[in-house]
N, C-alpha and C. Protein backbone atom coordinates (compact mmCIF):
# COMPACT_ATOMS: atom_id res chain seq x y z
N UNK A 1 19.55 -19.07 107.71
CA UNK A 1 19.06 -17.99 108.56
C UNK A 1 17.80 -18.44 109.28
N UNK A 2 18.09 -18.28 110.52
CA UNK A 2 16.34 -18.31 111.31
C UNK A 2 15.44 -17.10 110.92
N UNK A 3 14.30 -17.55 111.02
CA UNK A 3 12.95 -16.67 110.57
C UNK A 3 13.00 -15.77 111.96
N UNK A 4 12.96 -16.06 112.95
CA UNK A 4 12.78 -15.35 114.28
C UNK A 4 13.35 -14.27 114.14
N UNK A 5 11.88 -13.73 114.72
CA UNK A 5 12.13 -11.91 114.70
C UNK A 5 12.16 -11.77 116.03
N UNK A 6 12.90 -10.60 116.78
CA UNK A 6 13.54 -10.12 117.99
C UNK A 6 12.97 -8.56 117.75
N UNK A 7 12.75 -8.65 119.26
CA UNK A 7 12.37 -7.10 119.17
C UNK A 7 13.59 -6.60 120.02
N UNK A 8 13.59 -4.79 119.56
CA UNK A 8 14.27 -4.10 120.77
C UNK A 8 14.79 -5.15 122.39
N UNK A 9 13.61 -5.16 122.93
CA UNK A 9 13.83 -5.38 124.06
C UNK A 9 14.60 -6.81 124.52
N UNK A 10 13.96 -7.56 123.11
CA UNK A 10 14.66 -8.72 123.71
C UNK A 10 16.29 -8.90 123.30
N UNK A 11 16.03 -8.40 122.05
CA UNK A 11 17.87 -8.06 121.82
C UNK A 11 18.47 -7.54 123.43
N UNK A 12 17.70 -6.06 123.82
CA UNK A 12 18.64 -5.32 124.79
C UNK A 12 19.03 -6.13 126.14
N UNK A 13 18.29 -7.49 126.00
CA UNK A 13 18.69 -8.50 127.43
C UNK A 13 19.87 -9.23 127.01
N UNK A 14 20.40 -9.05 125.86
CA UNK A 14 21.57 -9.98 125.61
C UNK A 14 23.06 -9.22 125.26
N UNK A 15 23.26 -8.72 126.26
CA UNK A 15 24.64 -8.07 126.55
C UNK A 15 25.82 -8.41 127.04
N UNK A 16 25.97 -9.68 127.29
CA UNK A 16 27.29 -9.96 127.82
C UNK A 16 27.85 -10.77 126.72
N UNK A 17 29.24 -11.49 127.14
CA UNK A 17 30.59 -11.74 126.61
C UNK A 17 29.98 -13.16 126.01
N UNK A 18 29.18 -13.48 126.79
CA UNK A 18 29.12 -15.10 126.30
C UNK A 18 27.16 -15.15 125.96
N UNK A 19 26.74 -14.13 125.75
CA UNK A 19 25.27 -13.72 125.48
C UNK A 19 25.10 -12.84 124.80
N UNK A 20 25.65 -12.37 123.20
CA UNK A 20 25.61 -11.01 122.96
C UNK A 20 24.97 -10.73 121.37
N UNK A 21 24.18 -9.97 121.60
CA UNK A 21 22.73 -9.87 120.34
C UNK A 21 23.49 -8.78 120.17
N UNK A 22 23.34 -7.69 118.56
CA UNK A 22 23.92 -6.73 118.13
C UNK A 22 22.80 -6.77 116.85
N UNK A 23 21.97 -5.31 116.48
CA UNK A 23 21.17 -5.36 115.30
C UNK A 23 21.98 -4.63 114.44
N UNK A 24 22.57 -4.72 113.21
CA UNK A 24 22.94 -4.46 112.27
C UNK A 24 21.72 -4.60 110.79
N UNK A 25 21.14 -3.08 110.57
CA UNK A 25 20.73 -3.24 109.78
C UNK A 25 19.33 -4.23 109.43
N UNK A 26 18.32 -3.69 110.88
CA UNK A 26 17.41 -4.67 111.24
C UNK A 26 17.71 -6.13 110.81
N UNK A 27 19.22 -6.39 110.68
CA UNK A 27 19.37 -7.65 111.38
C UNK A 27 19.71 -8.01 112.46
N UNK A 28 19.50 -9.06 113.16
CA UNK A 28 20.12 -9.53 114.71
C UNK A 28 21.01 -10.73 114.52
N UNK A 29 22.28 -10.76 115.13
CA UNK A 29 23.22 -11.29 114.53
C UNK A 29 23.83 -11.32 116.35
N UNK A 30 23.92 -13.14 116.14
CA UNK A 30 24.62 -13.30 117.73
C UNK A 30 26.36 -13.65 117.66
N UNK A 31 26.82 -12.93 118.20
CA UNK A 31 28.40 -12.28 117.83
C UNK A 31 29.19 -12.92 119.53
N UNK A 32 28.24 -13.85 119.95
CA UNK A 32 28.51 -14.20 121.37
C UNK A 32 30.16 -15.56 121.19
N UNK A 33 29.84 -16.09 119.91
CA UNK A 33 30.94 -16.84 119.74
C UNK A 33 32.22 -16.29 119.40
N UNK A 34 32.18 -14.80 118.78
CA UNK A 34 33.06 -14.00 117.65
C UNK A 34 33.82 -13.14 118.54
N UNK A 35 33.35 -12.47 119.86
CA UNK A 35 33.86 -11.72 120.52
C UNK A 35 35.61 -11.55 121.13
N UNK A 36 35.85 -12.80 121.94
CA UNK A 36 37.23 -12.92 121.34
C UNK A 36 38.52 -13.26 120.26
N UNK A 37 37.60 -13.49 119.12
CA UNK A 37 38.28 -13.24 118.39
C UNK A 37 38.18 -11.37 117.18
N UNK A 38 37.47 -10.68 117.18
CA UNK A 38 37.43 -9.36 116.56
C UNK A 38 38.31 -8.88 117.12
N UNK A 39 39.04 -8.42 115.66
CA UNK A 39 39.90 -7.39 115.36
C UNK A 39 40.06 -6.15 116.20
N UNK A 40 39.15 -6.48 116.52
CA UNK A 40 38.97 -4.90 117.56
C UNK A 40 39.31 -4.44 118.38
N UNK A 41 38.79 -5.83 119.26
CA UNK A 41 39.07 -6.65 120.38
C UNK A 41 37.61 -6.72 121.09
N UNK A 42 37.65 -7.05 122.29
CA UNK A 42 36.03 -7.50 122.62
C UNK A 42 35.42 -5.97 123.19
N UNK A 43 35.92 -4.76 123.55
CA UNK A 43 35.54 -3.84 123.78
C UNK A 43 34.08 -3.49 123.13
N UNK A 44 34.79 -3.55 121.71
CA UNK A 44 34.09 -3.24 120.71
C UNK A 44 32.79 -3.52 120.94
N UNK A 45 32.56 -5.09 120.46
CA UNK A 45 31.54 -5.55 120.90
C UNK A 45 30.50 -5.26 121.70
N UNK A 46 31.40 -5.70 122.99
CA UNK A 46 30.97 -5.21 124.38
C UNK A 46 30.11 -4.42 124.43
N UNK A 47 30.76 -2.96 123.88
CA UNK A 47 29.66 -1.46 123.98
C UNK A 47 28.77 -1.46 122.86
N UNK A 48 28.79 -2.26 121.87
CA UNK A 48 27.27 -2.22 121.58
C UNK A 48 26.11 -3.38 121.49
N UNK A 49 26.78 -4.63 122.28
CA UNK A 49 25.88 -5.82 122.57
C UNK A 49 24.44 -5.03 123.23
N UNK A 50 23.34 -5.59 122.27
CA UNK A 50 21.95 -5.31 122.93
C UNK A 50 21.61 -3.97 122.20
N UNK A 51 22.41 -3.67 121.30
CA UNK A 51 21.79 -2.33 120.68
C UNK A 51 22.13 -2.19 118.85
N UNK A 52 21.42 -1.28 118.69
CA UNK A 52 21.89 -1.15 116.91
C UNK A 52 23.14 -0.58 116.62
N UNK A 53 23.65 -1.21 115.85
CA UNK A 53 25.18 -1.21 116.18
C UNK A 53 25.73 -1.12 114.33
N UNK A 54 24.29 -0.59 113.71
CA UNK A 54 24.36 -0.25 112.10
C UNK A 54 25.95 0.76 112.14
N UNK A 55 25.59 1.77 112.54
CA UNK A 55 26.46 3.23 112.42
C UNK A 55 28.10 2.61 112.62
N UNK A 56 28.29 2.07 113.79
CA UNK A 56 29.31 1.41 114.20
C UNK A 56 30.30 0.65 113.27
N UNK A 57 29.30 -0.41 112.81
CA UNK A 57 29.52 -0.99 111.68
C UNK A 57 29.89 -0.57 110.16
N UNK A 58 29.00 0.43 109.86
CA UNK A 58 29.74 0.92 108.96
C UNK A 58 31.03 1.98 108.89
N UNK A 59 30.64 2.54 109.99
CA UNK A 59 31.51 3.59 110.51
C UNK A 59 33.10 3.27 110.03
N UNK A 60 33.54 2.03 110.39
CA UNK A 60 34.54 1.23 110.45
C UNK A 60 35.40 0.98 109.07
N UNK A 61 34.42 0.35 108.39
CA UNK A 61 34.44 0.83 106.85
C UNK A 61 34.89 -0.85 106.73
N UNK A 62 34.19 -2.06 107.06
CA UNK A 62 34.40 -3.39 107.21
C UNK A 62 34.35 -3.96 105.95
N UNK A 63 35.46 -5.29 105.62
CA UNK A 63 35.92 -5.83 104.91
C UNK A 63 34.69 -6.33 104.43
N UNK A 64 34.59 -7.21 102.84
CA UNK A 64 34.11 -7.71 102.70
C UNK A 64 34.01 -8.84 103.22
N UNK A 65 35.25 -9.57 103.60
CA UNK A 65 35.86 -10.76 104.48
C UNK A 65 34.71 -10.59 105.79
N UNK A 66 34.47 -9.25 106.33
CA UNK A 66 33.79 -9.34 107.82
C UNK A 66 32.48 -8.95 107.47
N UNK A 67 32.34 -8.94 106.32
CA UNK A 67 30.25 -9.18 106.38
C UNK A 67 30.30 -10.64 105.92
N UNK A 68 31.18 -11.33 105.25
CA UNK A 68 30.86 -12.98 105.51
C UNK A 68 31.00 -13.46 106.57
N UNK A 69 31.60 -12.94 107.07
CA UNK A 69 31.55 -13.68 108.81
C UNK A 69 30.63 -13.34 109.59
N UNK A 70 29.77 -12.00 109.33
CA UNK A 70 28.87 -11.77 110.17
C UNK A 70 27.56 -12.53 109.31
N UNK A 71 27.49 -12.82 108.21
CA UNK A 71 26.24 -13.49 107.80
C UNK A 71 26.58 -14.97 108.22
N UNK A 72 27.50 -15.17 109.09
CA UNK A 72 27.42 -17.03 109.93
C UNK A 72 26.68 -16.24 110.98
N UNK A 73 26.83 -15.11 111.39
CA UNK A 73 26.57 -15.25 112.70
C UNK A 73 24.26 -14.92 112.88
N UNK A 74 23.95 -14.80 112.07
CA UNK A 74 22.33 -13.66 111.64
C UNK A 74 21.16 -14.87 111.96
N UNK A 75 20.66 -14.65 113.34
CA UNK A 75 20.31 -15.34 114.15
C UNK A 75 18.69 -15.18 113.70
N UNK A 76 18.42 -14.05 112.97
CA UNK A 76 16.91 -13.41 112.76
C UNK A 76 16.71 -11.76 112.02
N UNK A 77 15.52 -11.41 112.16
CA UNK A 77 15.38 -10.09 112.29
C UNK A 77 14.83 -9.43 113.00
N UNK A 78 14.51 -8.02 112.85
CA UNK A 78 14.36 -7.04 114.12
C UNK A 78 13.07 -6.60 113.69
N UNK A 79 11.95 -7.25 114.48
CA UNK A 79 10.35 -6.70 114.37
C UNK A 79 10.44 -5.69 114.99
N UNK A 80 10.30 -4.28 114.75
CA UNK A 80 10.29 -3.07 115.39
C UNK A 80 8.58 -2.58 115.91
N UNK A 81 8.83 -1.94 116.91
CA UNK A 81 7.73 -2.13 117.71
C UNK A 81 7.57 -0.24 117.92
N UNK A 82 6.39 0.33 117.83
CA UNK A 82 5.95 2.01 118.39
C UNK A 82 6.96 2.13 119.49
N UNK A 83 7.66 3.74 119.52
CA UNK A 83 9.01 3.69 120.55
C UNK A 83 10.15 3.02 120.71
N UNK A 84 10.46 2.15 119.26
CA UNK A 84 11.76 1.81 119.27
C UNK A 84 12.53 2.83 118.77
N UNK A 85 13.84 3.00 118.81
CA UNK A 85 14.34 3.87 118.18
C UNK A 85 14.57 3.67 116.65
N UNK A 86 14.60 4.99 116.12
CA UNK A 86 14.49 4.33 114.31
C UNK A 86 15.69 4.42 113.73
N UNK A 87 16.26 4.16 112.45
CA UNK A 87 16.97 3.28 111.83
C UNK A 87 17.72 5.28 111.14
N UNK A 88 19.25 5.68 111.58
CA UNK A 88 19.52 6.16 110.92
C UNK A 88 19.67 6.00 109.24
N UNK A 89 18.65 6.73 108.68
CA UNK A 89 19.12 6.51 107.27
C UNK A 89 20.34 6.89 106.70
N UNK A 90 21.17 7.54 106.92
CA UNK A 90 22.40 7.90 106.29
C UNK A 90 23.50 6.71 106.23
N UNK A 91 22.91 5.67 107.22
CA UNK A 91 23.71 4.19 107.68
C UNK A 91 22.66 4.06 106.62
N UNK A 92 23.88 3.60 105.93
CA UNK A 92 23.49 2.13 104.78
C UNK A 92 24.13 1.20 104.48
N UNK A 93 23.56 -0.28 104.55
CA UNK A 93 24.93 -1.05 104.08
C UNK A 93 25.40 -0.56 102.91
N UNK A 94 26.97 -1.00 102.94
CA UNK A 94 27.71 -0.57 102.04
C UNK A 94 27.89 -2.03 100.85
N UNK A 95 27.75 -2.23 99.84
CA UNK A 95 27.50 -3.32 99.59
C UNK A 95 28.85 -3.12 98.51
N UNK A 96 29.36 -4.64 98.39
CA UNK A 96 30.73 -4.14 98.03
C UNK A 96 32.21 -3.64 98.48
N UNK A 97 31.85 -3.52 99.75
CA UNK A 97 32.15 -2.15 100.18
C UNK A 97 33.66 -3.34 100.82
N UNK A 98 35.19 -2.15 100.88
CA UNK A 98 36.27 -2.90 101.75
C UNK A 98 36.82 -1.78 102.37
N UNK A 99 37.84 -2.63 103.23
CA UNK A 99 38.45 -1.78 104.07
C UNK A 99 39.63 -1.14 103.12
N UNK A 100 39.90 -0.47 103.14
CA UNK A 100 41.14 0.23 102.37
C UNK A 100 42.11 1.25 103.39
N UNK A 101 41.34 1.57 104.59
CA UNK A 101 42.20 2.24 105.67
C UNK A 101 43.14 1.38 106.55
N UNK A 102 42.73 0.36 106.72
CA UNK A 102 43.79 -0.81 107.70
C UNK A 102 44.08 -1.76 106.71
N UNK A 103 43.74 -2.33 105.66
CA UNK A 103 43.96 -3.25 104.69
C UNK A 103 44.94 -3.26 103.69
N UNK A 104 44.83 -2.67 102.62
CA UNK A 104 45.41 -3.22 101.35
C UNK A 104 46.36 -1.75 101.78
N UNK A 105 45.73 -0.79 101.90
CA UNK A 105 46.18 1.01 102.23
C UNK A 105 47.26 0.88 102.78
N UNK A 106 47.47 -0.17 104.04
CA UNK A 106 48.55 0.31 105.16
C UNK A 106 49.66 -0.59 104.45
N UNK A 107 49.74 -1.61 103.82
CA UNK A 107 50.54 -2.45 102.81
C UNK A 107 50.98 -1.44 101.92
N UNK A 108 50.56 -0.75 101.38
CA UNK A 108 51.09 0.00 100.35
C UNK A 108 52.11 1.66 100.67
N UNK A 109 51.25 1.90 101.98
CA UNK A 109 51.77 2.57 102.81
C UNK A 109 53.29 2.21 103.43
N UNK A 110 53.25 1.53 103.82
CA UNK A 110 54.21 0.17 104.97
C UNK A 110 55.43 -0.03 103.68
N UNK A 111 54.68 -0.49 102.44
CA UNK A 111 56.11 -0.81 101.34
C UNK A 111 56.75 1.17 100.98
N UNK A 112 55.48 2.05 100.95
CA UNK A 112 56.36 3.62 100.15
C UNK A 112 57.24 4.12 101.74
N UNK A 113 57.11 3.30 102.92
CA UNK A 113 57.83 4.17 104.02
C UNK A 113 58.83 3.49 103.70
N UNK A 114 59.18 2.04 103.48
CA UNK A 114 60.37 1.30 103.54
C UNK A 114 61.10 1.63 102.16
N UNK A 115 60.51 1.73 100.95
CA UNK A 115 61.43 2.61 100.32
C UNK A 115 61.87 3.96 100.28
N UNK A 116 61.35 4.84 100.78
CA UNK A 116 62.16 5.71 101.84
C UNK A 116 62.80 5.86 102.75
N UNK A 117 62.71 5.21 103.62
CA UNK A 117 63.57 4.72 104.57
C UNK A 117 65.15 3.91 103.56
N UNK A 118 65.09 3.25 102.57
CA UNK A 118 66.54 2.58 101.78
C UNK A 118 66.63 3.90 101.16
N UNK A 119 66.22 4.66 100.46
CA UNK A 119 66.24 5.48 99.80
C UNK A 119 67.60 6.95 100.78
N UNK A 120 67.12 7.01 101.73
CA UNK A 120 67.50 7.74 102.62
C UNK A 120 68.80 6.98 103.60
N UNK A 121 68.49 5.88 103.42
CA UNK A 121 69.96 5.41 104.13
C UNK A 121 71.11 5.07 102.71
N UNK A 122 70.29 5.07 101.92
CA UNK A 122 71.61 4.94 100.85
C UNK A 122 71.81 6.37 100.50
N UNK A 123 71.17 7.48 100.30
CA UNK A 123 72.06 8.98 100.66
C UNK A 123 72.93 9.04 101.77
N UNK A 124 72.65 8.31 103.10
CA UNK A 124 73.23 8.79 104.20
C UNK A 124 74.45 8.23 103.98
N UNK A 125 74.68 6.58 103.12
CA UNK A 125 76.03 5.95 103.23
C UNK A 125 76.97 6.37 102.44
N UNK A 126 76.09 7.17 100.97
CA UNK A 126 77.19 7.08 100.12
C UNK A 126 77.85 9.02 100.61
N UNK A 127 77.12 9.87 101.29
CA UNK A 127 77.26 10.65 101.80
C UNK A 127 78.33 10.79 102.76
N UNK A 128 78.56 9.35 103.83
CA UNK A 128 79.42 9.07 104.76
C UNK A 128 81.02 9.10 104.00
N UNK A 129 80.60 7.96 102.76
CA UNK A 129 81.83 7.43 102.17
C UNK A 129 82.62 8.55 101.14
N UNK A 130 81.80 9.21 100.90
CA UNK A 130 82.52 10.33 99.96
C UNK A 130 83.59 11.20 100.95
N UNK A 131 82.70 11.69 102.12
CA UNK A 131 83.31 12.42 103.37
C UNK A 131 84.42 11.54 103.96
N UNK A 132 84.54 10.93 103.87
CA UNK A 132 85.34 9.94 104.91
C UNK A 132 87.18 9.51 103.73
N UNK A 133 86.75 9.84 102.40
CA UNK A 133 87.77 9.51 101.74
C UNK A 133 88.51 11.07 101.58
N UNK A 134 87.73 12.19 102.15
CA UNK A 134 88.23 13.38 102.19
C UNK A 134 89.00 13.77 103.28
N UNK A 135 88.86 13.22 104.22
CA UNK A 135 89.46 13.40 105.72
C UNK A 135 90.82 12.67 105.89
């Protein structure tokens, strides 16, 4: 990790695709290499390059897998300066913390639809074949 502390302002000059500062958690973390590749897609990014982007981040409810990837990216920290904006406390890192809504959830999800789905076509066949030896 670099020692260099970033303020507000100088983070908020680094907003583009191939220039992009993001404070997470009075950290500053340059995400300028990462952008086309997130899950997200670069939107994401995009709208909060140059700003605190804590809420966002957790909001999401991010893998453990994607806070190791964001600690490659933690360029410094965020010296806060009179009139910066302050740090929602209710955003906290989540430590530990995984995705369970797009992750392991939708796998488990994805296998109880597909056994419903056999479940329901083997009523429908043996349903067909009973009818069909009656006709």
């Amino acid at each position: 990790m670099s020692n260099k502390e970033y303020t507000y302002s100088e983070v908020s000059e680094h907003t583009g695709k191939k220039d992009l500062l993001v404070v997470i958690h009075d950290k500053v973390y340059n995400c300028s290499s990462f952008v086309d590749e997130h899950p997200g897609g670069e939107e994401v990014l995009l709208d909060v390059g140059g700003q605190d982007a804590s809420e966002a981040f957790e909001d999401v409810g991010h893998s453990d897998e994607a806070r190791e990837i964001l600690d490659g990216m933690l360029v410094g920290t965020l010296k806060r300066q009179p009139g910066d904006p302050k740090p929602n406390p209710q955003t906290q890192p989540v430590v530990g913390a995984t995705n369970t809504g797009s992750g392991a959830g939708m796998g488990v999800g994805l296998y109880a639809l597909c056994l419903v789905g056999v479940a329901v076509a083997y009523v429908g066949y043996t349903y067909i074949n009973a009818n069909k030896d009656k006709a």
